[in-house]
C-alpha atoms as a PDB file:
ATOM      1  CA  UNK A   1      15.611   5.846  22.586  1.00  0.00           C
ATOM      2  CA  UNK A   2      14.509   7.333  19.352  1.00  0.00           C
ATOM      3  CA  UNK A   3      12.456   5.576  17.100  1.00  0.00           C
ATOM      4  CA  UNK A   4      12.869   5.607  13.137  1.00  0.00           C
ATOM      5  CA  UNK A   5      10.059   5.133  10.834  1.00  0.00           C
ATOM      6  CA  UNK A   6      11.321   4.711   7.405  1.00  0.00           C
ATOM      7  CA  UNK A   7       8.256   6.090   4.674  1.00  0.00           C
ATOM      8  CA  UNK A   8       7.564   6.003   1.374  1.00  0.00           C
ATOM      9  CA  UNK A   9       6.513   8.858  -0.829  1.00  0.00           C
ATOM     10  CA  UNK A  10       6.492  11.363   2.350  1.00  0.00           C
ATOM     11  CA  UNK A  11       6.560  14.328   0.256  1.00  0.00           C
ATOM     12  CA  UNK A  12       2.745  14.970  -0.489  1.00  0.00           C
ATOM     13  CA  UNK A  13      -0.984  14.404   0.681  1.00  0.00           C
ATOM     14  CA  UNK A  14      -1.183  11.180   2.856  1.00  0.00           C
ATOM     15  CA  UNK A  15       3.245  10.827   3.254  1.00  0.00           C
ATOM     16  CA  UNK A  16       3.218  14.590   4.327  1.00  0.00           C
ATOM     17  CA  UNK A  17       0.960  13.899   7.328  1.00  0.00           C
ATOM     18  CA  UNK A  18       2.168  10.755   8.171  1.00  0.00           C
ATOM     19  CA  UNK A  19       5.809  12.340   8.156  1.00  0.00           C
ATOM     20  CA  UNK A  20       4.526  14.899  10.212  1.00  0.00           C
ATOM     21  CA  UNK A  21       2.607  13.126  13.013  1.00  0.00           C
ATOM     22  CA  UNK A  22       5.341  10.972  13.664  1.00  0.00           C
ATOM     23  CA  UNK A  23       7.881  13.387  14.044  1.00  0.00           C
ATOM     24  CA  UNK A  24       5.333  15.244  16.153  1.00  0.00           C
ATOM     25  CA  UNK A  25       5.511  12.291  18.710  1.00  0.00           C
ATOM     26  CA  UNK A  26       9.358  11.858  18.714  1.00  0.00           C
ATOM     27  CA  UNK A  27      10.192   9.653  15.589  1.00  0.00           C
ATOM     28  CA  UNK A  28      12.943  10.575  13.791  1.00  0.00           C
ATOM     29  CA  UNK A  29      11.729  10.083   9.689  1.00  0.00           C
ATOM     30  CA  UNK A  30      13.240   9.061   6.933  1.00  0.00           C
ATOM     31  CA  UNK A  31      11.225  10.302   3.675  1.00  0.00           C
ATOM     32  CA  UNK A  32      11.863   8.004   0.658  1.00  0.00           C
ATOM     33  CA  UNK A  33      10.834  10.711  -2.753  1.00  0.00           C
ATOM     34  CA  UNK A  34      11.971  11.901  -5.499  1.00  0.00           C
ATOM     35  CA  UNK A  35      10.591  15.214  -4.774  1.00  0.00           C
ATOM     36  CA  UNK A  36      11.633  16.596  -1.343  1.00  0.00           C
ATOM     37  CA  UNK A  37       9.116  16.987   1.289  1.00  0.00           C
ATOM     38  CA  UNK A  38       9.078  19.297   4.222  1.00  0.00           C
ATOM     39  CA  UNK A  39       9.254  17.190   6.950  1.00  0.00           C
ATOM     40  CA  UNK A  40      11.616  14.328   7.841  1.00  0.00           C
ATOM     41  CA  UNK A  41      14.927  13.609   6.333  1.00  0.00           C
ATOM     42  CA  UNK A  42      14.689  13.751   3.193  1.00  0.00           C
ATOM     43  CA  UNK A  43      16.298  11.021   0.977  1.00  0.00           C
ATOM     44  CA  UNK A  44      16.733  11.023  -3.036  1.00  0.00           C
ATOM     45  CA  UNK A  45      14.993   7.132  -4.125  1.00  0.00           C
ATOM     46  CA  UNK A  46      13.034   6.096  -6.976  1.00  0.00           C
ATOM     47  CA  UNK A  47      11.128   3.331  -5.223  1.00  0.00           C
ATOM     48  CA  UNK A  48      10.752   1.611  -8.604  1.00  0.00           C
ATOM     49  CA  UNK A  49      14.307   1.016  -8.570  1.00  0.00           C
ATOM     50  CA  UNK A  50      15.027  -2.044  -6.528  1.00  0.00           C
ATOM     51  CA  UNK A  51      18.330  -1.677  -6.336  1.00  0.00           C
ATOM     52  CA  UNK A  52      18.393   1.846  -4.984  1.00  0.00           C
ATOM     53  CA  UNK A  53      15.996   1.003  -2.289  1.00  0.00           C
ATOM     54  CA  UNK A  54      18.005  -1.663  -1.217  1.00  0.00           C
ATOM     55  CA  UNK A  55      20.978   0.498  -0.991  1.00  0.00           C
ATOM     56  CA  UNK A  56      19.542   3.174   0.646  1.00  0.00           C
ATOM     57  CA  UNK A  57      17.694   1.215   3.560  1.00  0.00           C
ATOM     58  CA  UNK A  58      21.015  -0.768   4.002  1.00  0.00           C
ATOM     59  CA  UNK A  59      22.375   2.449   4.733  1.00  0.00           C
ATOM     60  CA  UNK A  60      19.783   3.778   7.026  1.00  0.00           C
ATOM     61  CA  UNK A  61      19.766   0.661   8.841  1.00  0.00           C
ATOM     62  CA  UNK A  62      23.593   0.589   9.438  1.00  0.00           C
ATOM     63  CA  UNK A  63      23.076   3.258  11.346  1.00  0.00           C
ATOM     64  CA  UNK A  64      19.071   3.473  12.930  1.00  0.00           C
ATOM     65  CA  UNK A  65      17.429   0.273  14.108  1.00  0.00           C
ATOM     66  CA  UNK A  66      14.800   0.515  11.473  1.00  0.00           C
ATOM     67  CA  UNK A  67      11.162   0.350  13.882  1.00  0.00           C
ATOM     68  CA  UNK A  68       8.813   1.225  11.927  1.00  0.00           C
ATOM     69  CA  UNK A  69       8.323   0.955   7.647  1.00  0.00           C
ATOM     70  CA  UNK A  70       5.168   2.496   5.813  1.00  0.00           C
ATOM     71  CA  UNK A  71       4.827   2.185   2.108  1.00  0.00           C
ATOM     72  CA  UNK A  72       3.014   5.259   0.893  1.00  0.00           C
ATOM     73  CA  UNK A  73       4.159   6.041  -2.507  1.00  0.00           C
ATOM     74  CA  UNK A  74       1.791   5.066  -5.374  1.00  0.00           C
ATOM     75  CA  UNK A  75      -0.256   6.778  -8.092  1.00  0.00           C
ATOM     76  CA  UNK A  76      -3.506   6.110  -9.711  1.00  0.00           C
ATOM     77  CA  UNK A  77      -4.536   5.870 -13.230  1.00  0.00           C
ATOM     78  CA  UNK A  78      -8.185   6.236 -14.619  1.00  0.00           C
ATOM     79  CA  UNK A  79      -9.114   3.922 -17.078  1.00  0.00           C
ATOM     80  CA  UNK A  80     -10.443   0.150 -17.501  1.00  0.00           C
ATOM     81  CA  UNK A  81      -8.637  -2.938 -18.840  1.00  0.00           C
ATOM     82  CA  UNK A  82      -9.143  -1.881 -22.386  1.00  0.00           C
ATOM     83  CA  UNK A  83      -7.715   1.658 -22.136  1.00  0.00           C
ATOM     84  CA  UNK A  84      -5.004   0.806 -19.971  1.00  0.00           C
ATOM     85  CA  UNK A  85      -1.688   0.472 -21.730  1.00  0.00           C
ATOM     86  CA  UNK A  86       0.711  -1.777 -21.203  1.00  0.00           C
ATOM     87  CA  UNK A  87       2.698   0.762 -20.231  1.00  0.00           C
ATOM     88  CA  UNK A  88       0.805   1.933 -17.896  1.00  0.00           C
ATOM     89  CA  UNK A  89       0.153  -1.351 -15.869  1.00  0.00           C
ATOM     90  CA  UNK A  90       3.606  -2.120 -15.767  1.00  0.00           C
ATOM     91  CA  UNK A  91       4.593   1.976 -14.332  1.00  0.00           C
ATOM     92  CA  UNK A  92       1.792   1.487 -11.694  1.00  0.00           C
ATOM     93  CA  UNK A  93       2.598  -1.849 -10.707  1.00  0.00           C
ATOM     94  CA  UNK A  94       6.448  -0.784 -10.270  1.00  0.00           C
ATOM     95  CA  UNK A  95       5.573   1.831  -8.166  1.00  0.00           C
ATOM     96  CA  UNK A  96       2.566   0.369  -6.277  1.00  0.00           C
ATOM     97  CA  UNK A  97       3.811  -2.818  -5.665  1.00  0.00           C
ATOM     98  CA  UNK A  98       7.343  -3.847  -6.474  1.00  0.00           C
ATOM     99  CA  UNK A  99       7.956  -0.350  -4.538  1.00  0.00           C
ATOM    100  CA  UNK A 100       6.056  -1.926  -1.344  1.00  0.00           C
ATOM    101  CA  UNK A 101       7.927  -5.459  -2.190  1.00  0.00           C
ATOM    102  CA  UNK A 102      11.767  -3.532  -2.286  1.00  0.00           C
ATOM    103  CA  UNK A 103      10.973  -1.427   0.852  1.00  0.00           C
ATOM    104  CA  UNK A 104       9.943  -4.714   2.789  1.00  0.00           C
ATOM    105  CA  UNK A 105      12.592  -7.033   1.672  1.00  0.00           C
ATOM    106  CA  UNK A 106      15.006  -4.593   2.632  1.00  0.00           C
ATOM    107  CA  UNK A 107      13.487  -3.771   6.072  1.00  0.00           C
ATOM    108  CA  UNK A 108      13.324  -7.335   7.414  1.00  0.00           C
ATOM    109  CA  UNK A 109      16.898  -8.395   8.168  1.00  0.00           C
ATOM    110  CA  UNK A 110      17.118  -5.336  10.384  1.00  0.00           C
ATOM    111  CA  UNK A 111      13.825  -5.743  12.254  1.00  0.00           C
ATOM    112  CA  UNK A 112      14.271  -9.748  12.209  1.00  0.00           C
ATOM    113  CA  UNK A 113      17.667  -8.897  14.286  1.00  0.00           C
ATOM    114  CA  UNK A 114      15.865  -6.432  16.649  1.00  0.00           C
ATOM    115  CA  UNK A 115      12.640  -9.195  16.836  1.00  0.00           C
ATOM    116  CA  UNK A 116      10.571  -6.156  16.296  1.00  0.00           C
ATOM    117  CA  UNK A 117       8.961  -3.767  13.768  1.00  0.00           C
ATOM    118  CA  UNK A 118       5.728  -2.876  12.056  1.00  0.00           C
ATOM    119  CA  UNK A 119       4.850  -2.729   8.445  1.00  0.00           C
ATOM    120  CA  UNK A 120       2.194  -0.688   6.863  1.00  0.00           C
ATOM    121  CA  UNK A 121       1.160  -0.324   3.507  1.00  0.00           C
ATOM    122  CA  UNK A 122      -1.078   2.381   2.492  1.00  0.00           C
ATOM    123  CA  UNK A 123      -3.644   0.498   0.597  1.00  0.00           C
ATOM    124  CA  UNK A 124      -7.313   1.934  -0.573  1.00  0.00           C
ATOM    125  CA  UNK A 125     -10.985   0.846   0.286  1.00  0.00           C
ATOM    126  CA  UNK A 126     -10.624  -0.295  -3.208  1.00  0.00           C
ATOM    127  CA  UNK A 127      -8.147  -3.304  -1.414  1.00  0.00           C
ATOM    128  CA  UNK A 128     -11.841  -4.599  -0.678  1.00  0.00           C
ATOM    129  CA  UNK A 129     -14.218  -2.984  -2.879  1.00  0.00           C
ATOM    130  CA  UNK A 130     -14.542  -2.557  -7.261  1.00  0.00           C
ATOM    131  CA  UNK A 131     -14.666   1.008  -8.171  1.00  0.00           C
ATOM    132  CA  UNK A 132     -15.087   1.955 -12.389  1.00  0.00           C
ATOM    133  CA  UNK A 133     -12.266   3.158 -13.996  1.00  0.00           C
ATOM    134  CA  UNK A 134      -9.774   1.975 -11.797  1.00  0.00           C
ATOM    135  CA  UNK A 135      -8.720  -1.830 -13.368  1.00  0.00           C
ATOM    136  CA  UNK A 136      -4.495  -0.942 -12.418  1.00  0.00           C
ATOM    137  CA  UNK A 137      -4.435   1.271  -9.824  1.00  0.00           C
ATOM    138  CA  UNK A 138      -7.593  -1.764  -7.676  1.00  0.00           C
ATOM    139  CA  UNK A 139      -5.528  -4.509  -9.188  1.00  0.00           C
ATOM    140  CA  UNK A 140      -2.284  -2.804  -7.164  1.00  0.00           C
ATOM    141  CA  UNK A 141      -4.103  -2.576  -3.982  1.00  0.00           C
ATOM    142  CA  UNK A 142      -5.984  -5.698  -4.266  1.00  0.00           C
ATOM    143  CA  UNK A 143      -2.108  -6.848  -4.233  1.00  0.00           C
ATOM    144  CA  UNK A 144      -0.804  -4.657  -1.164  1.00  0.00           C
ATOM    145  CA  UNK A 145      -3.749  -6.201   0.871  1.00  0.00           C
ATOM    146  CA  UNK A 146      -2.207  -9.744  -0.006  1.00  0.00           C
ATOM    147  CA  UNK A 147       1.570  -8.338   0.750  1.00  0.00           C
ATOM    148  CA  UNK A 148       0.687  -7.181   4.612  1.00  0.00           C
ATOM    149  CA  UNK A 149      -1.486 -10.538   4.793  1.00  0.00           C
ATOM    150  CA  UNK A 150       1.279 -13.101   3.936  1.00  0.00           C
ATOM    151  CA  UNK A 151       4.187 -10.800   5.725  1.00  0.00           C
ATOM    152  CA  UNK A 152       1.968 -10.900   9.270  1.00  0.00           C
ATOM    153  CA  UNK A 153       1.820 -14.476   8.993  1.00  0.00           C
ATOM    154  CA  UNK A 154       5.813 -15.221   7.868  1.00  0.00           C
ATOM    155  CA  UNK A 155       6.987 -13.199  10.419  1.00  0.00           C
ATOM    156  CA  UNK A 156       5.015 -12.896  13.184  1.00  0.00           C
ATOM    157  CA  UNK A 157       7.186 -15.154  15.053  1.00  0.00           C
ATOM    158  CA  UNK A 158       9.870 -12.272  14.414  1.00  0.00           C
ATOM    159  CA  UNK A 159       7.313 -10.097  16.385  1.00  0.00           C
ATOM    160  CA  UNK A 160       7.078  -7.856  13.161  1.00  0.00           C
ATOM    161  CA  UNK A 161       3.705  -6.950  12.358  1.00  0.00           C
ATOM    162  CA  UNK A 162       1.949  -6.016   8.986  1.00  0.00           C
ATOM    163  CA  UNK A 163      -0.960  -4.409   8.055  1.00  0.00           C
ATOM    164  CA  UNK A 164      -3.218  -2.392   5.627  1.00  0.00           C
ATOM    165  CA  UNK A 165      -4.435   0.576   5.782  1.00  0.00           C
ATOM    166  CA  UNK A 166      -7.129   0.888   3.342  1.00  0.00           C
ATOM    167  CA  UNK A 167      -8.229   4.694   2.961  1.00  0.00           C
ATOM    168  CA  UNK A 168     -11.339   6.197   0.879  1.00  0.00           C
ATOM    169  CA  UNK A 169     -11.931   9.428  -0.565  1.00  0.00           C
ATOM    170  CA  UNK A 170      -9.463  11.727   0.868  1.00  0.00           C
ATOM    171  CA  UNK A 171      -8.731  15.474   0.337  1.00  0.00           C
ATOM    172  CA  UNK A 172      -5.160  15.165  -1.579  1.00  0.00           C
ATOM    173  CA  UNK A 173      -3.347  16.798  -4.065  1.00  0.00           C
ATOM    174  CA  UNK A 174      -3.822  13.636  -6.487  1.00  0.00           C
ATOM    175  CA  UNK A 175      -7.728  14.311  -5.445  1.00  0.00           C
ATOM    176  CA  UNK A 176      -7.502  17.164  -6.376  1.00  0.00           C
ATOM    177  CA  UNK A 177      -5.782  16.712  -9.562  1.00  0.00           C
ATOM    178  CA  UNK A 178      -8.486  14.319 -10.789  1.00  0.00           C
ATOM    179  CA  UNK A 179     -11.275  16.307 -10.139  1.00  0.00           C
ATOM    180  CA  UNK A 180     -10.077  19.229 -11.941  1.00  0.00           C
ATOM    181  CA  UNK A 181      -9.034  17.049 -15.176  1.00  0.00           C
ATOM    182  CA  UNK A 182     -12.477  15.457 -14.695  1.00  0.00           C
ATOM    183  CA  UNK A 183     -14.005  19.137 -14.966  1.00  0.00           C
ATOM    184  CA  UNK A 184     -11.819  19.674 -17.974  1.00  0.00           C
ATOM    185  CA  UNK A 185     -12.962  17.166 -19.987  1.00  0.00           C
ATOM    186  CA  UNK A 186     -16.275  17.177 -19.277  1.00  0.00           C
ATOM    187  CA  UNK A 187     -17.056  20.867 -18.440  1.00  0.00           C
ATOM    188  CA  UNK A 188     -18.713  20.066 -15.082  1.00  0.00           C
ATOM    189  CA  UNK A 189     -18.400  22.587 -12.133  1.00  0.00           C
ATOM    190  CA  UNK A 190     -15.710  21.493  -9.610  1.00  0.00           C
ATOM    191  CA  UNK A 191     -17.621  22.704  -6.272  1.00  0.00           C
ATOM    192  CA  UNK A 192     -20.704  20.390  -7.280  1.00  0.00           C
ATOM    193  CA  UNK A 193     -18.200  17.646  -8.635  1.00  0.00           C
ATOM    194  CA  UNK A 194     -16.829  18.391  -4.999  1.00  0.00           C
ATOM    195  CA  UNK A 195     -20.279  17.969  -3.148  1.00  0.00           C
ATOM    196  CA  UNK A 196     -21.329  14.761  -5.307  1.00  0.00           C
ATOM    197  CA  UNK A 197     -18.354  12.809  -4.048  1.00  0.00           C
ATOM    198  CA  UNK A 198     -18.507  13.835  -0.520  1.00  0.00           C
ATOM    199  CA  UNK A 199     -22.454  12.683  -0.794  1.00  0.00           C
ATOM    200  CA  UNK A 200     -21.077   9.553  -1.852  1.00  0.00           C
ATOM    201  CA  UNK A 201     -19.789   9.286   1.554  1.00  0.00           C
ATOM    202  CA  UNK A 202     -22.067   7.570   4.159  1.00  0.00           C
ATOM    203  CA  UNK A 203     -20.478  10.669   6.487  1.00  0.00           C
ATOM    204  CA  UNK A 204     -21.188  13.072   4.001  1.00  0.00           C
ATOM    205  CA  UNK A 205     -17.681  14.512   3.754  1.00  0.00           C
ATOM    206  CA  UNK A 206     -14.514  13.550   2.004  1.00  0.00           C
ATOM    207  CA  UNK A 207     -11.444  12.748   4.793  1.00  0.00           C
ATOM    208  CA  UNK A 208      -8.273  14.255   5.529  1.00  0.00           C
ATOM    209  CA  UNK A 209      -4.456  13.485   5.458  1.00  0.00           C
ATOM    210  CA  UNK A 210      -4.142  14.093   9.164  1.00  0.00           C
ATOM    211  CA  UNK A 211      -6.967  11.567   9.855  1.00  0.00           C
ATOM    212  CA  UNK A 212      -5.298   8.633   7.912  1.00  0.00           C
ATOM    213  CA  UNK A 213      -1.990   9.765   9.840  1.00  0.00           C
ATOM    214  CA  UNK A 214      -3.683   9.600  13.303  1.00  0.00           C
ATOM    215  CA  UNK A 215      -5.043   5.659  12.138  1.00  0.00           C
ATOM    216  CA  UNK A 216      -1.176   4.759  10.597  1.00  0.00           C
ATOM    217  CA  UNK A 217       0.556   6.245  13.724  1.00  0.00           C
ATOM    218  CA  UNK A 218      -1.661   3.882  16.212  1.00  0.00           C
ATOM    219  CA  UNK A 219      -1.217   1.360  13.986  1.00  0.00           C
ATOM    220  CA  UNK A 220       2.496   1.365  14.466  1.00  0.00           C
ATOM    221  CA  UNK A 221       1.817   1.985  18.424  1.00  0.00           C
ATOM    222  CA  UNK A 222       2.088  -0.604  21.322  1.00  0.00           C
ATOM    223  CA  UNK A 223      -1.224   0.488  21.553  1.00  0.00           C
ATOM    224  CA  UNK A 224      -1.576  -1.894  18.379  1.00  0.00           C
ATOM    225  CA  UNK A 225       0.280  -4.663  19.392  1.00  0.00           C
ATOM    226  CA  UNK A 226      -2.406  -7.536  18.642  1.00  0.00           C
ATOM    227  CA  UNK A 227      -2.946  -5.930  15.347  1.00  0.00           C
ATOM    228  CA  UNK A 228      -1.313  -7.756  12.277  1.00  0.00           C
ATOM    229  CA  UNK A 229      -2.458  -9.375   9.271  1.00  0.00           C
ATOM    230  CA  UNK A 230      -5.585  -6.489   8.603  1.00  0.00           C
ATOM    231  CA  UNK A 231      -7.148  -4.241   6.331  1.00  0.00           C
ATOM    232  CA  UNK A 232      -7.961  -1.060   8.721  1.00  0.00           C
ATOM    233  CA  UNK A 233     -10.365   0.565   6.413  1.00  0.00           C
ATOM    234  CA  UNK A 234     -11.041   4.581   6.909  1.00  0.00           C
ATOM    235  CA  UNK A 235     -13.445   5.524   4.269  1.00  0.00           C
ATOM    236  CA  UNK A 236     -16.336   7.399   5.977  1.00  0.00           C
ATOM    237  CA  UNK A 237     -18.578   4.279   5.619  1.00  0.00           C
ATOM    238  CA  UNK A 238     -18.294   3.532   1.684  1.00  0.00           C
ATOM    239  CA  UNK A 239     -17.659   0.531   1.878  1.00  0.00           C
ATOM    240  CA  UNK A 240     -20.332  -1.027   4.273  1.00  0.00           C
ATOM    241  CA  UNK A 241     -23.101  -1.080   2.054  1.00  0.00           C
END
């Protein structure tokens, strides 16, 4: 039988490949955006609206026994506590979080009845580490860490597991976006801006969509089946010093 993965922000960088691996290997996906994507099924859903999320997973599970839910969509925002709005804190945690928090609630019943399903949320390395300039967008993943932690435990005995997938540095749209507003406002070169960060890597390179796809799909494999309750970390070694 066909399996469905249900995904969040599939449209772009990380979602794109994840949409794309697993329809590589037979899933059929369901792409949560409001910008359509070009793989999956695309379906129109703020994820900041609870009530749309509900209603649109209610209606994908009415019909698809729901295996498989990865929260992807998120943003980032560059600034510490002082500069960051109100405003701001309150648009990243809606989409960061209360978007992960919709998208799970509304999962459950349908994985609870099938006593099976896997839950990932596309964290950061910055679920585990500080990084400057970052006081929202850490604060959010700090908080998706916590989500997949507490949902392994309450539901294990549903045989639902949870976990985090806590990328570094990778090679995104939204990477690239920031580098080149960097550049902007300070007049620095982007190639050497480029080659700095990938230095900062312990591999020496910055990482790839496809790579964090490869981790998400085993992490929703049988392969994984002992695996609930962690922060799978992919940064290229960042974080080990």
């Amino acid at each position: 039988m066909q399996k469905t993965l249900v995904l969040t922000g599939g449209s772009s960088g990380i979602g794109l490949a994840i949409a794309a691996k697993f329809l590589s290997n037979g899933y059929q996906v369901f792409n949560l955006d409001i910008q359509k994507g070009e793989h999956g099924q695309f379906v129109m859903c703020d994820v900041t609206d609870h009530e749309t999320v509900v209603r649109v997973i209610a209606d994908i599970a009415s019909k698809h026994t729901i295996d498989a839910l990865i929260c992807n969509a998120g943003k980032h925002v560059s600034a510490n506590i002082e500069a960051t709005s109100e405003a701001d804190l309150l648009a990243l945690f809606n989409l960061n979080v209360k978007g992960a928090f919709s998208a799970t609630q509304s999962v459950l019943p349908s994985m609870k009845d099938a006593n099976n399903g896997v839950i990932l949320y596309i964290a950061s390395e910055q679920a585990l580490v500080a990084k400057s300039n970052s006081f929202a967008y850490n604060l959010t993943k700090h908080a998706l860490a916590s989500i997949a932690k507490t949902t392994a435990l309450d539901y294990a005995k549903f045989n639902i597991r949870a976990n985090a997938l806590c990328p570094g540095t990778i090679e995104t749209p939204l990477y690239h976006n920031a580098i080149n507003r960097y550049c902007e406002e300070s007049g620095a070169d982007k190639k050497q801006v480029h080659a700095e960060e990938a230095a900062l890597q312990p591999l020496g390179r910055i990482g790839q969509p496809e790579e964090v796809a490869a981790l998400a799909y085993f992490l929703a494999s049988d392969d994984a089946s002992f695996v609930t309750g962690s922060l799978q970390v992919m940064d290229g070694g960042y974080t080990t010093g």
